[in-house]
Protein backbone atom coordinates (compact mmCIF):
# COMPACT_ATOMS: atom_id res chain seq x y z
CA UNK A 1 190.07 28.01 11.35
CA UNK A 2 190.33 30.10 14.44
CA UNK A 3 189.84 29.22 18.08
CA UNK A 4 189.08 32.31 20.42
CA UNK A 5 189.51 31.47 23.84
CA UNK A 6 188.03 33.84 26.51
CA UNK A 7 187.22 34.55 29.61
CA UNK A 8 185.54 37.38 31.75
CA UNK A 9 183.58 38.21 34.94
CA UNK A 10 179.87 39.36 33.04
CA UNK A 11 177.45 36.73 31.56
CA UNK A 12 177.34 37.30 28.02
CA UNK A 13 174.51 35.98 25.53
CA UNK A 14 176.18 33.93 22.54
CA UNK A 15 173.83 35.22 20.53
CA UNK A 16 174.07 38.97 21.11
CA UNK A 17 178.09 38.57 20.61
CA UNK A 18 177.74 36.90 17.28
CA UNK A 19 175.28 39.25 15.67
CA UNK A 20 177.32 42.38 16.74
CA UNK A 21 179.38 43.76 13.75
CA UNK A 22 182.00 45.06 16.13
CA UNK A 23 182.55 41.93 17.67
CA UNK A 24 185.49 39.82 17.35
CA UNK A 25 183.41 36.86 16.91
CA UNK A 26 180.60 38.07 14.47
CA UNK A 27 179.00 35.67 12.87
CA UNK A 28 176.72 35.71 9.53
CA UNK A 29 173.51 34.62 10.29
CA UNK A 30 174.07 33.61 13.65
CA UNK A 31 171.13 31.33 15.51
CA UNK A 32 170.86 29.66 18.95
CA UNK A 33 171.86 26.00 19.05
CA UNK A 34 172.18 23.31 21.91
CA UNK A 35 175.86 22.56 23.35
CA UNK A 36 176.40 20.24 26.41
CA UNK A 37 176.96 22.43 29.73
CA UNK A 38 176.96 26.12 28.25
CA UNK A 39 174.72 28.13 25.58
CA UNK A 40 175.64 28.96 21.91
CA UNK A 41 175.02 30.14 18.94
CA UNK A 42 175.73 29.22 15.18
CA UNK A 43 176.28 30.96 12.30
CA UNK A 44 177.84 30.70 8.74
CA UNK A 45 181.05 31.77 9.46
CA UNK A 46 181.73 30.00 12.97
CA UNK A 47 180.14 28.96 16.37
CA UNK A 48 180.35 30.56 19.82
CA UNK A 49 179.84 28.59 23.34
CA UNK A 50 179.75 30.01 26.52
CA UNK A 51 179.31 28.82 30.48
CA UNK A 52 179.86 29.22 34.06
CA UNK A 53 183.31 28.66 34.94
CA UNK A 54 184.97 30.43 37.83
CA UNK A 55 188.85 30.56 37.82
CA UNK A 56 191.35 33.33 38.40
CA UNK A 57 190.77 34.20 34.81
CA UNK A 58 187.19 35.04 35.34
CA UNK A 59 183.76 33.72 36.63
CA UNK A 60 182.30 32.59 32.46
CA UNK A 61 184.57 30.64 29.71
CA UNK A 62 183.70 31.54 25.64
CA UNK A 63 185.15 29.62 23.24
CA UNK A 64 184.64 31.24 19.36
CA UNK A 65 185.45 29.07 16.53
CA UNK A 66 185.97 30.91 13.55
CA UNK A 67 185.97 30.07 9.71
CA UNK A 68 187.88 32.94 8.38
CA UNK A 69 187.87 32.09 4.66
CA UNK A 70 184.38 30.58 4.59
CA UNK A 71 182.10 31.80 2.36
CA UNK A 72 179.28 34.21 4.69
CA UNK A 73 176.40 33.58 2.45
CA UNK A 74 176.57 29.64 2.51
CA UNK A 75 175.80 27.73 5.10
CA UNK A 76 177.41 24.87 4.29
CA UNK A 77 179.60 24.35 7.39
CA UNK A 78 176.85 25.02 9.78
CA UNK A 79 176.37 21.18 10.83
CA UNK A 80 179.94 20.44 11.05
CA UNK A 81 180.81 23.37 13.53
CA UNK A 82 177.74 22.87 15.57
CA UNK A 83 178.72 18.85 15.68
CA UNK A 84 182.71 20.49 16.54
CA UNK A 85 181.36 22.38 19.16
CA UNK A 86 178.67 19.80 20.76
CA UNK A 87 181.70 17.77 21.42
CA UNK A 88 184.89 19.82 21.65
CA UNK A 89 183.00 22.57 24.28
CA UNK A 90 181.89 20.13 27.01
CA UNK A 91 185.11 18.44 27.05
CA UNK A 92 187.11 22.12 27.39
CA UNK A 93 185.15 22.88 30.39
CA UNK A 94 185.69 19.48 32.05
CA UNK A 95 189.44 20.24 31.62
CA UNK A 96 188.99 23.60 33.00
CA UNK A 97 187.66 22.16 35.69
CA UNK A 98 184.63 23.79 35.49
CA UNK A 99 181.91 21.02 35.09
């Protein structure tokens, strides 16, 4: 498992990121899903989150979780990583400070 932290000064749309094939974070069959405080998106192979969050770093946090030896045509981990990032997301930003 991989854990892609990021940070920039453009709004980006989870979903656009992980259905790009030139994308770091591309996803198989990536979908929209609900996470506390930002927007995401799901997919076979991982889960991205993103939200406001102005430091020095940038003005929007994106955190990428990425299953590099799962399997892209099952979806078997789909729950778990959405359940990861429903908790482990929120929590991130509150230590950023950005909640």
């Amino acid at each position: 498992m991989q854990l892609r932290f990021a940070w920039h000064t453009d709004r980006i749309d989870p979903l656009k990121v992980a259905g790009s094939p030139s994308s770091v974070s591309h996803l198989e069959n990536p979908e929209r899903t609900d996470v506390p405080q930002g927007s995401a998106a799901v997919g076979n192979t991982g889960v991205i989150a993103t939200a406001p969050c102005r430091t020095t770093a940038g003005a929007y946090f994106t955190l990428s979780v990425l299953l590099e030896e799962a399997n892209s045509a099952s979806d078997a981990h789909r729950e778990d990583l959405e359940g990861f990032m429903r908790s482990y997301f929120p929590a991130t930003v509150e230590t950023l400070n950005c909640a």
